[in-house]
PDB file of N, CA and C in Angstrom:
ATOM      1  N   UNK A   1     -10.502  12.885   2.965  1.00  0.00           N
ATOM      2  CA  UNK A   1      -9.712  13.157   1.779  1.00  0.00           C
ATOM      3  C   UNK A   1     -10.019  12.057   0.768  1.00  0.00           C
ATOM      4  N   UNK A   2     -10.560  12.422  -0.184  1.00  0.00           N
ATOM      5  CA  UNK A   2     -10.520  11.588  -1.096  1.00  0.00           C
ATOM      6  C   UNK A   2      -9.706  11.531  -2.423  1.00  0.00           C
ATOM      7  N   UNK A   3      -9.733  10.261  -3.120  1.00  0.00           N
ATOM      8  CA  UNK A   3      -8.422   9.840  -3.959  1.00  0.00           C
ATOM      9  C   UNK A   3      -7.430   9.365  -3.510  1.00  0.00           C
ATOM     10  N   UNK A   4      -6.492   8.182  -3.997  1.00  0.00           N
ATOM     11  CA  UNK A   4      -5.150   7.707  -3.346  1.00  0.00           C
ATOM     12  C   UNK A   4      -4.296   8.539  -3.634  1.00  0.00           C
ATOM     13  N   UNK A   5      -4.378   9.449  -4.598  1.00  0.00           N
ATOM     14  CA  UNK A   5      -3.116  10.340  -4.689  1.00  0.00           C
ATOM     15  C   UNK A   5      -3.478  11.531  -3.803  1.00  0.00           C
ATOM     16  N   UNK A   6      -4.696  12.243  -3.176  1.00  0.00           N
ATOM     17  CA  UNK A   6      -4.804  12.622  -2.316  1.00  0.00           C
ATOM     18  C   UNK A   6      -4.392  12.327  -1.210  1.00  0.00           C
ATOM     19  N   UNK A   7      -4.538  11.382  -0.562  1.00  0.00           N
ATOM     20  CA  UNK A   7      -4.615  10.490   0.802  1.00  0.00           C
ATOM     21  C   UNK A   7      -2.679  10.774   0.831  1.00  0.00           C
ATOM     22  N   UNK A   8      -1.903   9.736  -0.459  1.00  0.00           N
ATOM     23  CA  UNK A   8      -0.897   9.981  -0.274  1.00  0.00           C
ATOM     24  C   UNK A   8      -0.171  11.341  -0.077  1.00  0.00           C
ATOM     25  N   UNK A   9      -0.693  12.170  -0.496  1.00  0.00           N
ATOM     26  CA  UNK A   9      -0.073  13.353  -0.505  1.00  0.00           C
ATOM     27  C   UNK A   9      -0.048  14.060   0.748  1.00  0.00           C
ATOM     28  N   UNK A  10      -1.539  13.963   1.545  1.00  0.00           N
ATOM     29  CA  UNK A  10      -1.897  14.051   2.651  1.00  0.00           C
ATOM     30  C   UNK A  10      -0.549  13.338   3.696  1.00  0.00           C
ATOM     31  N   UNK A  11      -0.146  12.207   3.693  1.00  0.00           N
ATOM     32  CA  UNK A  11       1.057  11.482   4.195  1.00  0.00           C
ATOM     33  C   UNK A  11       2.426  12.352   3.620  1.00  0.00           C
ATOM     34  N   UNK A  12       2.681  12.466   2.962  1.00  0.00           N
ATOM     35  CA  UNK A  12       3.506  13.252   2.249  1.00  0.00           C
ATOM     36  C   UNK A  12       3.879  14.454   2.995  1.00  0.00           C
ATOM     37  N   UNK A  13       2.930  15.075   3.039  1.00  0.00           N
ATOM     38  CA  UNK A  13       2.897  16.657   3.637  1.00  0.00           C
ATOM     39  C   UNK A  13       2.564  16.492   4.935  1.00  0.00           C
ATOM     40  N   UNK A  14       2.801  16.012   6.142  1.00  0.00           N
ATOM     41  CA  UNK A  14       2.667  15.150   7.286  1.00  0.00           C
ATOM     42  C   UNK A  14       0.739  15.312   8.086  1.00  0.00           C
ATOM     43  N   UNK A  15       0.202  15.733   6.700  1.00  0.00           N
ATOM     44  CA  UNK A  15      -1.224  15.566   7.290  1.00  0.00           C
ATOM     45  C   UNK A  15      -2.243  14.780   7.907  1.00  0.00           C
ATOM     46  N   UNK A  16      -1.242  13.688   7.747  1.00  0.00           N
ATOM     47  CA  UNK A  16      -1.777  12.537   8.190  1.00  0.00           C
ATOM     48  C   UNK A  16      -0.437  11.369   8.395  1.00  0.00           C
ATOM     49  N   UNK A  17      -0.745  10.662   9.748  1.00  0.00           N
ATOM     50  CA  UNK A  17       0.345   9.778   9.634  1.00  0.00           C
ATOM     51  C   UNK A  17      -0.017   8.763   9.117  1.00  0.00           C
ATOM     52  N   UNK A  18      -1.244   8.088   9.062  1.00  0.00           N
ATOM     53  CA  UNK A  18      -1.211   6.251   8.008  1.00  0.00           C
ATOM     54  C   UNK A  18      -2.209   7.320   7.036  1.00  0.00           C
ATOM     55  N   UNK A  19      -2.220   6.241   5.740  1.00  0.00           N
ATOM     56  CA  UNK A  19      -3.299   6.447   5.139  1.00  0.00           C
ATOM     57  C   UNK A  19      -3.309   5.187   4.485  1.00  0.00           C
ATOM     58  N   UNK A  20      -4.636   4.190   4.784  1.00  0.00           N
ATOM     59  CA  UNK A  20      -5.171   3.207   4.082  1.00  0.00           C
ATOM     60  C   UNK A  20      -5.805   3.086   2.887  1.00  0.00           C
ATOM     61  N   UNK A  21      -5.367   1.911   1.845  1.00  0.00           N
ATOM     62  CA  UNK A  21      -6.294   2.509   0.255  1.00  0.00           C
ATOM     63  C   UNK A  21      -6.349   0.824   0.232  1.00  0.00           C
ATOM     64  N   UNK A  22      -7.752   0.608  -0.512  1.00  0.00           N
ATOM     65  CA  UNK A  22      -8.334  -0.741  -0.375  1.00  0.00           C
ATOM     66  C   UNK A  22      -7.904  -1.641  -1.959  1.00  0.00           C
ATOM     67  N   UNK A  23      -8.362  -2.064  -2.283  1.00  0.00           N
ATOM     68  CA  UNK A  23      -7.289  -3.439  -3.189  1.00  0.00           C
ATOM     69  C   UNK A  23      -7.644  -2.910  -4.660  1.00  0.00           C
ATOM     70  N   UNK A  24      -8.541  -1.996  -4.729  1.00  0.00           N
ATOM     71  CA  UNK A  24      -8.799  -1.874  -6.747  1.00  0.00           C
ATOM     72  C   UNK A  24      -8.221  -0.430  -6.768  1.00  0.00           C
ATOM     73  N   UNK A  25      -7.063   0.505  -5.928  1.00  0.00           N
ATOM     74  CA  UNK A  25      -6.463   1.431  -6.577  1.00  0.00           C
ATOM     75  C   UNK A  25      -5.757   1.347  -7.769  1.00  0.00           C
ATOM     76  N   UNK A  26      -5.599   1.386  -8.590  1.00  0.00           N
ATOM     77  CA  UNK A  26      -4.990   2.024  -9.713  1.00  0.00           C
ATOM     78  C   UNK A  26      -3.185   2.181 -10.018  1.00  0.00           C
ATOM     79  N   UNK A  27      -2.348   1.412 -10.587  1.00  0.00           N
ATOM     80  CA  UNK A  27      -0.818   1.689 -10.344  1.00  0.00           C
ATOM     81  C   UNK A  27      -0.410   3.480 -10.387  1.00  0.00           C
ATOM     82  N   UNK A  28      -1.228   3.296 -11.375  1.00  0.00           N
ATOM     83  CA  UNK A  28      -1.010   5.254 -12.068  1.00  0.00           C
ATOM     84  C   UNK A  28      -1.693   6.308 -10.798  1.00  0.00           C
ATOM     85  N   UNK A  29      -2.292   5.917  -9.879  1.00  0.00           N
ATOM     86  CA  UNK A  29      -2.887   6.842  -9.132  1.00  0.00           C
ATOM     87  C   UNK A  29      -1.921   6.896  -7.793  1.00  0.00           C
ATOM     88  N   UNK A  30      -1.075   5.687  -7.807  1.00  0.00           N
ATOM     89  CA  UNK A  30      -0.094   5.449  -6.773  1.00  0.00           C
ATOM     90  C   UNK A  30       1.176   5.949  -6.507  1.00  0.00           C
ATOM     91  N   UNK A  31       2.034   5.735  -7.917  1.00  0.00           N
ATOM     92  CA  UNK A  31       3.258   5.795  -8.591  1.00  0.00           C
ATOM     93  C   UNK A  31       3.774   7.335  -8.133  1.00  0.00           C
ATOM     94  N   UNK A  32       3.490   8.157  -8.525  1.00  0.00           N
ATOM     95  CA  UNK A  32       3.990   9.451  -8.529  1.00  0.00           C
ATOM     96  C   UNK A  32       4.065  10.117  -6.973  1.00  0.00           C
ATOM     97  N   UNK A  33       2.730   9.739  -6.182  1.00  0.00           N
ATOM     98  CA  UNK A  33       2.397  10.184  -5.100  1.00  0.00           C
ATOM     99  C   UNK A  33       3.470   9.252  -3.987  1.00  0.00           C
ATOM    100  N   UNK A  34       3.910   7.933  -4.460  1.00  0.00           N
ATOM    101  CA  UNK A  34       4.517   6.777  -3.088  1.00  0.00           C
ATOM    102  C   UNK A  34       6.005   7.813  -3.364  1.00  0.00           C
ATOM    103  N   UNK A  35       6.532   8.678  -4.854  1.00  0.00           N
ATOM    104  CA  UNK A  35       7.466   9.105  -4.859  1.00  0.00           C
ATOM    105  C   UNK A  35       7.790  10.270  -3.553  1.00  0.00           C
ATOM    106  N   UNK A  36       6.538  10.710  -3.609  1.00  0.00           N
ATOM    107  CA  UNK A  36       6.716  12.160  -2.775  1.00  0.00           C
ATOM    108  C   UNK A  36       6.610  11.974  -1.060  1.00  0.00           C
ATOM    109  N   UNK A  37       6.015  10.617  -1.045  1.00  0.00           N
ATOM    110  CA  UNK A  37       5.959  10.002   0.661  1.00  0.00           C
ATOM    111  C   UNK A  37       7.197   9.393   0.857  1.00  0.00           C
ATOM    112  N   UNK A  38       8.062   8.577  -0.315  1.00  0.00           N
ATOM    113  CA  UNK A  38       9.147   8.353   0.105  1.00  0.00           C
ATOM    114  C   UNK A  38      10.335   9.483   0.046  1.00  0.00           C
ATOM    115  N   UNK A  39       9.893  10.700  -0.507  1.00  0.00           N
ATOM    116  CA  UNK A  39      11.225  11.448  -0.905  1.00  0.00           C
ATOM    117  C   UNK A  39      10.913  12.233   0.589  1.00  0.00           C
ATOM    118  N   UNK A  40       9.699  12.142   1.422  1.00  0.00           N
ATOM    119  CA  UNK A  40       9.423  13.000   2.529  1.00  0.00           C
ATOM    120  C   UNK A  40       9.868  12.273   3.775  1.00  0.00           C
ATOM    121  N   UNK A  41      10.321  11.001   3.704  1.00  0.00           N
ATOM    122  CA  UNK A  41      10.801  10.041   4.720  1.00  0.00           C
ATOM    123  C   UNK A  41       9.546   9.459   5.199  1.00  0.00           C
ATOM    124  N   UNK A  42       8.631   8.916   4.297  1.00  0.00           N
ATOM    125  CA  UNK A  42       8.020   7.839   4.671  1.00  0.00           C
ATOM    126  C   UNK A  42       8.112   6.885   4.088  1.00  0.00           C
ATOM    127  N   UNK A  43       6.622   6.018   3.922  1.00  0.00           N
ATOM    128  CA  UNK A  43       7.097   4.476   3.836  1.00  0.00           C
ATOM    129  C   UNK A  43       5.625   4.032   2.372  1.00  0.00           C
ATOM    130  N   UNK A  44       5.737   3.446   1.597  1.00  0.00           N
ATOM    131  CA  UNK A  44       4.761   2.889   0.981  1.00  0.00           C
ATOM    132  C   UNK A  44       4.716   1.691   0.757  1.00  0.00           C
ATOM    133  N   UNK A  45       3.901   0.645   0.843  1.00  0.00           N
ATOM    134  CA  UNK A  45       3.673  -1.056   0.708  1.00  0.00           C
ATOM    135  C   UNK A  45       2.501  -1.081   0.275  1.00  0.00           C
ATOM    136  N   UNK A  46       1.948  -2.497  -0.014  1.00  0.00           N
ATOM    137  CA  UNK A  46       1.292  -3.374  -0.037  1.00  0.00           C
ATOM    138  C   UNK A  46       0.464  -3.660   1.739  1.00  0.00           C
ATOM    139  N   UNK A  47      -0.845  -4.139   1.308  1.00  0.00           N
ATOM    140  CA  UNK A  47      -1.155  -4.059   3.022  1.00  0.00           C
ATOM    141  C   UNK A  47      -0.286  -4.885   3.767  1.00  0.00           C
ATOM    142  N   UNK A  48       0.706  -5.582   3.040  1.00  0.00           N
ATOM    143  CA  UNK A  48       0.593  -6.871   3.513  1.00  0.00           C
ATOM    144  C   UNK A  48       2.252  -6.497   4.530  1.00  0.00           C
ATOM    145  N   UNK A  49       2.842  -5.343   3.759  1.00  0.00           N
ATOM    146  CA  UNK A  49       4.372  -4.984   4.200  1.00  0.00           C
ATOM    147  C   UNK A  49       5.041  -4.891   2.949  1.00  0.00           C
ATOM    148  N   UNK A  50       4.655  -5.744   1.438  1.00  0.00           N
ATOM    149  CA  UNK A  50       5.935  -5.630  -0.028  1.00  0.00           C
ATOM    150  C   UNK A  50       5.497  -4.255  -0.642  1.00  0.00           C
ATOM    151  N   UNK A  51       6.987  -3.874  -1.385  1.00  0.00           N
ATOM    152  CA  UNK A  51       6.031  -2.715  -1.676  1.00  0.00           C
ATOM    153  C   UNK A  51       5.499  -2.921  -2.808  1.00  0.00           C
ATOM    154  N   UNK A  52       5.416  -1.871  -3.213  1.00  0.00           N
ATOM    155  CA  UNK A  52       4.358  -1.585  -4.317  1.00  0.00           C
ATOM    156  C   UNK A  52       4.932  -1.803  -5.593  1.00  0.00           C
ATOM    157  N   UNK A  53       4.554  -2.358  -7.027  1.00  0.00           N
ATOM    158  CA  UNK A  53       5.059  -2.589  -8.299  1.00  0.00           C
ATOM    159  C   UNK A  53       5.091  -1.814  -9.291  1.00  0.00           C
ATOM    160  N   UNK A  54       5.692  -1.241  -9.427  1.00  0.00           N
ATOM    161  CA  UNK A  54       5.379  -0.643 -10.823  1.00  0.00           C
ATOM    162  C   UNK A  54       6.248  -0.886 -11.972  1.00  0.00           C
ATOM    163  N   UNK A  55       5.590  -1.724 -12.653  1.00  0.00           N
ATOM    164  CA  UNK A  55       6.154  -2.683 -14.015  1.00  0.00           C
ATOM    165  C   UNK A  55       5.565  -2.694 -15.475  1.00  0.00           C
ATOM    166  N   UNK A  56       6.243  -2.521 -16.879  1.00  0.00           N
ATOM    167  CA  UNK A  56       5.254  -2.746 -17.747  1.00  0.00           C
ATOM    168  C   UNK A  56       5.102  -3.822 -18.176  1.00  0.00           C
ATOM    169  N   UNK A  57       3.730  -3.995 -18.557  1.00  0.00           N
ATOM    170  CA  UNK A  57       3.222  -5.612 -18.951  1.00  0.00           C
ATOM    171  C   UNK A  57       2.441  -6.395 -17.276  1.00  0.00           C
ATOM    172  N   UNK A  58       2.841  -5.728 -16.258  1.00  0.00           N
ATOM    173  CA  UNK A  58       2.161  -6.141 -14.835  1.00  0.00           C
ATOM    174  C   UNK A  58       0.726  -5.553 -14.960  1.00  0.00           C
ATOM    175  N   UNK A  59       0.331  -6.126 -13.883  1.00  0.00           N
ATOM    176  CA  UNK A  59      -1.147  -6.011 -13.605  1.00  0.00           C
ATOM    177  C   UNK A  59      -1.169  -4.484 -13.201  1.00  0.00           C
ATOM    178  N   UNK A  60      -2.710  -4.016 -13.450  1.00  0.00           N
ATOM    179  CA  UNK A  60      -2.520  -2.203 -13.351  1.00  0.00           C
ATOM    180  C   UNK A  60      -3.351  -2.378 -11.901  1.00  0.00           C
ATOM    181  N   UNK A  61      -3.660  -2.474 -11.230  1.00  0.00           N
ATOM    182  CA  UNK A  61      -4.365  -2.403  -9.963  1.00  0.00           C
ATOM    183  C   UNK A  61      -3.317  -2.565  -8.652  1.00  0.00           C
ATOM    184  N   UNK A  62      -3.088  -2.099  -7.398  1.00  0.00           N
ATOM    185  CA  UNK A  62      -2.350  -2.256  -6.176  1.00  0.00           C
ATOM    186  C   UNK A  62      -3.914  -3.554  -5.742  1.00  0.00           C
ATOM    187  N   UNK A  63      -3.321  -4.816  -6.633  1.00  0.00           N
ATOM    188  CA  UNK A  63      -3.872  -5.945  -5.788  1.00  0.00           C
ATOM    189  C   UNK A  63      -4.596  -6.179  -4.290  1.00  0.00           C
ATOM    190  N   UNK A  64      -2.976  -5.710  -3.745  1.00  0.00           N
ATOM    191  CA  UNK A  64      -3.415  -6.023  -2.413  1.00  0.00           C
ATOM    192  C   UNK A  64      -2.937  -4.964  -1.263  1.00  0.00           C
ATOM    193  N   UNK A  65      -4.094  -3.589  -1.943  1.00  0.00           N
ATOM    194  CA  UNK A  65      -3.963  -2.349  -1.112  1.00  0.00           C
ATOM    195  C   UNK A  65      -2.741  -1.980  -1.271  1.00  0.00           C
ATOM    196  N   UNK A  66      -3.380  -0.939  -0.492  1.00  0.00           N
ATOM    197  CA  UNK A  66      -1.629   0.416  -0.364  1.00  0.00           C
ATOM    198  C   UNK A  66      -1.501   1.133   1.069  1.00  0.00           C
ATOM    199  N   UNK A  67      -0.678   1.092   1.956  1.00  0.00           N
ATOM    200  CA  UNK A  67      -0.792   1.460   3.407  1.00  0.00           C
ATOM    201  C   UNK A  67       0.526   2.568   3.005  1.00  0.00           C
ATOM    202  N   UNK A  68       0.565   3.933   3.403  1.00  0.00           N
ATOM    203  CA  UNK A  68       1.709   4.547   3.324  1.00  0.00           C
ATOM    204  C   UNK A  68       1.857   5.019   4.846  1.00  0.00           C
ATOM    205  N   UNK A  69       2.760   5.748   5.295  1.00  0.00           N
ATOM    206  CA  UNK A  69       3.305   5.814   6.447  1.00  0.00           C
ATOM    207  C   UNK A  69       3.773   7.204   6.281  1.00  0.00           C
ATOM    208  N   UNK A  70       3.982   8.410   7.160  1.00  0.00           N
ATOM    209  CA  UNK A  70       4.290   9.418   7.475  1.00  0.00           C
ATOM    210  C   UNK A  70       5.779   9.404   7.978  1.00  0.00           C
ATOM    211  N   UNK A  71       6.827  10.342   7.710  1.00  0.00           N
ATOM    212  CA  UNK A  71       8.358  10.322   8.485  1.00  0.00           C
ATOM    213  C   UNK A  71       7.691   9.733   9.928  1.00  0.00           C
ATOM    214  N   UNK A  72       8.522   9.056  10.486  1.00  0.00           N
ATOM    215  CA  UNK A  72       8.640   8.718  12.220  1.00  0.00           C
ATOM    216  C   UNK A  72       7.257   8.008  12.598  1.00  0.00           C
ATOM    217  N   UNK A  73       6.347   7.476  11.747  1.00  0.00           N
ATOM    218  CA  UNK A  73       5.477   6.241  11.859  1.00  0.00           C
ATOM    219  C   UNK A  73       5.405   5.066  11.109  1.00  0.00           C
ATOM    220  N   UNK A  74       7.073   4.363  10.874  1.00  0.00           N
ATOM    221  CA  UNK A  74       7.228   3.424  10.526  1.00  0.00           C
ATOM    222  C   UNK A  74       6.501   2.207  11.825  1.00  0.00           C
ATOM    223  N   UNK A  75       6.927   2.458  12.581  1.00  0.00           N
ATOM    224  CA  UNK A  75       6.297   1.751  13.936  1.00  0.00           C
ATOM    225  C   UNK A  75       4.570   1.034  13.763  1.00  0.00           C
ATOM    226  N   UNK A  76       4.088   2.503  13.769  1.00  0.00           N
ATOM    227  CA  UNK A  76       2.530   2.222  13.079  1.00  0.00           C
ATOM    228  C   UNK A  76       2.858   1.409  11.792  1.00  0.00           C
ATOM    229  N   UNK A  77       3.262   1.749  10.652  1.00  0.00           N
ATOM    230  CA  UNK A  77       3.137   0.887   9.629  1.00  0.00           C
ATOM    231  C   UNK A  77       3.038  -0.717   9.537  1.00  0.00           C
ATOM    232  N   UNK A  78       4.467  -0.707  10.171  1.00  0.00           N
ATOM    233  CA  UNK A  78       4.733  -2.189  10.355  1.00  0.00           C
ATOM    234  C   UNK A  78       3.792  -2.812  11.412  1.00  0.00           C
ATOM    235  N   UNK A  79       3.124  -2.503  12.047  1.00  0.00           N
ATOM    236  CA  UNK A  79       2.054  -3.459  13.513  1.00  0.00           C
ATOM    237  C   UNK A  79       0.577  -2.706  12.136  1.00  0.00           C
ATOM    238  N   UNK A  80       1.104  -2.254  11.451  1.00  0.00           N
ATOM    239  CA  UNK A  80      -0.446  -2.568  10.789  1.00  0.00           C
ATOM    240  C   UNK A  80      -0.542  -3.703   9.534  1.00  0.00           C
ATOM    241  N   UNK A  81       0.304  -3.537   9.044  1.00  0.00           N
ATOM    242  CA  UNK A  81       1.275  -4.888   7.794  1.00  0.00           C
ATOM    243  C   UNK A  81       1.100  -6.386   8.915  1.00  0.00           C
ATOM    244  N   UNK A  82       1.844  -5.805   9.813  1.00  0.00           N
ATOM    245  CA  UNK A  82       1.844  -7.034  10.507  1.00  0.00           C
ATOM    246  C   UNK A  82       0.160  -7.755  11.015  1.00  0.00           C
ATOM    247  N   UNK A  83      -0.269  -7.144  10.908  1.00  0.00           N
ATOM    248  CA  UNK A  83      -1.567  -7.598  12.016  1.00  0.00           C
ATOM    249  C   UNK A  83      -2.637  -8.008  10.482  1.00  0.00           C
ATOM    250  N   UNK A  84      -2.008  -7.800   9.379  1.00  0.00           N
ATOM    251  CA  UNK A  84      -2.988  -8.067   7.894  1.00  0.00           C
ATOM    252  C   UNK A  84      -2.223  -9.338   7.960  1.00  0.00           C
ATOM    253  N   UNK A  85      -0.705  -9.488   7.763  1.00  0.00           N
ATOM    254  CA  UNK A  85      -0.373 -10.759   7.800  1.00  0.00           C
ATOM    255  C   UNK A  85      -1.000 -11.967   8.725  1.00  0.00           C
ATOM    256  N   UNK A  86      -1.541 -11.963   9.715  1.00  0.00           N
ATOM    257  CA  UNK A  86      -1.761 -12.614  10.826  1.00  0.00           C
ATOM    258  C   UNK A  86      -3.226 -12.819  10.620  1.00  0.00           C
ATOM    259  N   UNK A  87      -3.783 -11.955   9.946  1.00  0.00           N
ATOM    260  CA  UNK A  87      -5.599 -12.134  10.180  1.00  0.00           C
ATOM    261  C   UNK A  87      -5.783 -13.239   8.827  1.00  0.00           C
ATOM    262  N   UNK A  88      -6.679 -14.187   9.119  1.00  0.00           N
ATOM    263  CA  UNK A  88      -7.314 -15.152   8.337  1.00  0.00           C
ATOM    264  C   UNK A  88      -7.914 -14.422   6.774  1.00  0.00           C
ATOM    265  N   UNK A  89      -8.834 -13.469   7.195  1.00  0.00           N
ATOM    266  CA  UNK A  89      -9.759 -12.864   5.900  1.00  0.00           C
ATOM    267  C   UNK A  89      -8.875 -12.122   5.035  1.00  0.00           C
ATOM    268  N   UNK A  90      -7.765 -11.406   5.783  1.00  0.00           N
ATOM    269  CA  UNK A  90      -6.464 -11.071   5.071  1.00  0.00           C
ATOM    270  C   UNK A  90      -5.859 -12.096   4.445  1.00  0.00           C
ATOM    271  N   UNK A  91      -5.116 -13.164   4.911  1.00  0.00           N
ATOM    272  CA  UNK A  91      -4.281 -14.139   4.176  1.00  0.00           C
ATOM    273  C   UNK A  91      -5.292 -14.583   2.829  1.00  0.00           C
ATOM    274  N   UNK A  92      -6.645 -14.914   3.411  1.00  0.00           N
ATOM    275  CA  UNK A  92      -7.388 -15.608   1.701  1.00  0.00           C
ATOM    276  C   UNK A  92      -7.028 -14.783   0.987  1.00  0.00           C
ATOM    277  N   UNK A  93      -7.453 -13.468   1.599  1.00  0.00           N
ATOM    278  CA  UNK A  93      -7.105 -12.532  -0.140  1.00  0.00           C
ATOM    279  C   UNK A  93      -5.926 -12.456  -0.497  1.00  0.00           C
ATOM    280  N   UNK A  94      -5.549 -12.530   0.189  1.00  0.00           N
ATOM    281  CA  UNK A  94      -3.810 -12.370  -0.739  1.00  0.00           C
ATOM    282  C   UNK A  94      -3.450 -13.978  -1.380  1.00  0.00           C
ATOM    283  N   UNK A  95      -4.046 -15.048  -0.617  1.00  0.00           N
ATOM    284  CA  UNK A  95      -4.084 -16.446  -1.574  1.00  0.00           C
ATOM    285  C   UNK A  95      -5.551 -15.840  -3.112  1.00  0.00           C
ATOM    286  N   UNK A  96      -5.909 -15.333  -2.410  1.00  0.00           N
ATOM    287  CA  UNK A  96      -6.911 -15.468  -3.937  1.00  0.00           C
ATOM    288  C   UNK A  96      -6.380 -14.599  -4.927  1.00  0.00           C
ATOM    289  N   UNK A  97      -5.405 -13.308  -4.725  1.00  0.00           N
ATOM    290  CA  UNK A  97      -4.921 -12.557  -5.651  1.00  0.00           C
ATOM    291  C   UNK A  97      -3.554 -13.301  -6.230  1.00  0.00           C
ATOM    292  N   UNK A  98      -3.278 -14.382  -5.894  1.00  0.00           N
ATOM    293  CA  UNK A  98      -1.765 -15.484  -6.262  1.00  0.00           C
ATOM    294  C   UNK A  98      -2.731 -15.999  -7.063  1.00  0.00           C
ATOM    295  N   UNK A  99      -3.686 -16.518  -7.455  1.00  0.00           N
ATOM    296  CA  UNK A  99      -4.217 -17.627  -8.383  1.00  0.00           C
ATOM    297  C   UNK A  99      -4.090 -18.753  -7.629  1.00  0.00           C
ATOM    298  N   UNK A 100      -4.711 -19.640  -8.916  1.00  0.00           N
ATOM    299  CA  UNK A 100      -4.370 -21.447  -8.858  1.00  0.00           C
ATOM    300  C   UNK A 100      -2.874 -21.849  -8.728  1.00  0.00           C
ATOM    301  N   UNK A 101      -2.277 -22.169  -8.009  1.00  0.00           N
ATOM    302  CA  UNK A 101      -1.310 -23.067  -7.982  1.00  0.00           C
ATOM    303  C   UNK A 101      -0.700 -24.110  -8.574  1.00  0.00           C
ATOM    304  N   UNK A 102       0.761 -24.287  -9.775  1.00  0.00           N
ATOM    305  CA  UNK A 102       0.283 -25.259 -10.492  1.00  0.00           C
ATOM    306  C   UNK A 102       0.875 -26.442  -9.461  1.00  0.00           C
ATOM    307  N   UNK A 103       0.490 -27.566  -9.958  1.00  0.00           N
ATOM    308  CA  UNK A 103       0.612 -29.062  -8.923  1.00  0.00           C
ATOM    309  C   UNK A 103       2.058 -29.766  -9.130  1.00  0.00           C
TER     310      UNK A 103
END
C-alpha cells in the first residue's frame, strides 16, 4: 500500500494492524487519516510513542515518523515505540531532529 494516508486508512479499516511511515511524511498527509484510526479505536504517534502535531507556524514534516496501531494492537504499538526508544541509531535521530542545545 502505498501513501501514509493509504497505509493509515489501511489501519483504520482493520487491514492492517501496524503500519510504519519513515521521518519526511508530510503533516497534511497524516492529519485527516490519524482522525479516522483514532475514531476506529486505534492509536497514532511518533515512532518514538508522542503523538503526532498538528500546529500552525510548526514544522510541516512527522519529524520523527508515524507508527499507527489497529483497535486491540495497542500492545504491538507500544513494544514497537518502545524498542525505537531503546535503540542507539533511533535515539541520535531524535537528538538530531531537537537541534543544538543552548548552553
Amino acid at each position: 500500500v502505498g501513501g501514509a494516508g493509504n497505509k493509515l486508512r489501511s489501519v483504520a479499516e482493520g487491514r492492517a494492524d501496524l503500519a510504519i511511515m519513515h521521518f519526511g511524511t508530510s503533516l497534511w498527509d497524516t492529519a485527516a487519516p490519524e482522525a479516522l484510526v483514532r475514531a476506529s479505536g486505534g492509536r497514532v504517534s511518533d515512532l518514538f510513542g508522542a503523538p503526532l502535531v498538528h500546529r500552525t507556524g510548526g514544522p510541516l514534516k512527522n519529524a520523527l515518523g508515524v507508527v499507527a496501531s489497529a483497535k486491540g494492537c495497542g500492545a504491538a504499538h507500544a513494544s514497537l515505540c518502545k524498542a525505537m526508544r531503546s535503540d542507539p541509531r533511533a535515539l541520535a535521530l531524535l537528538a538530531e531532529s531537537a537541534g543544538p542545545r543552548e548552553a
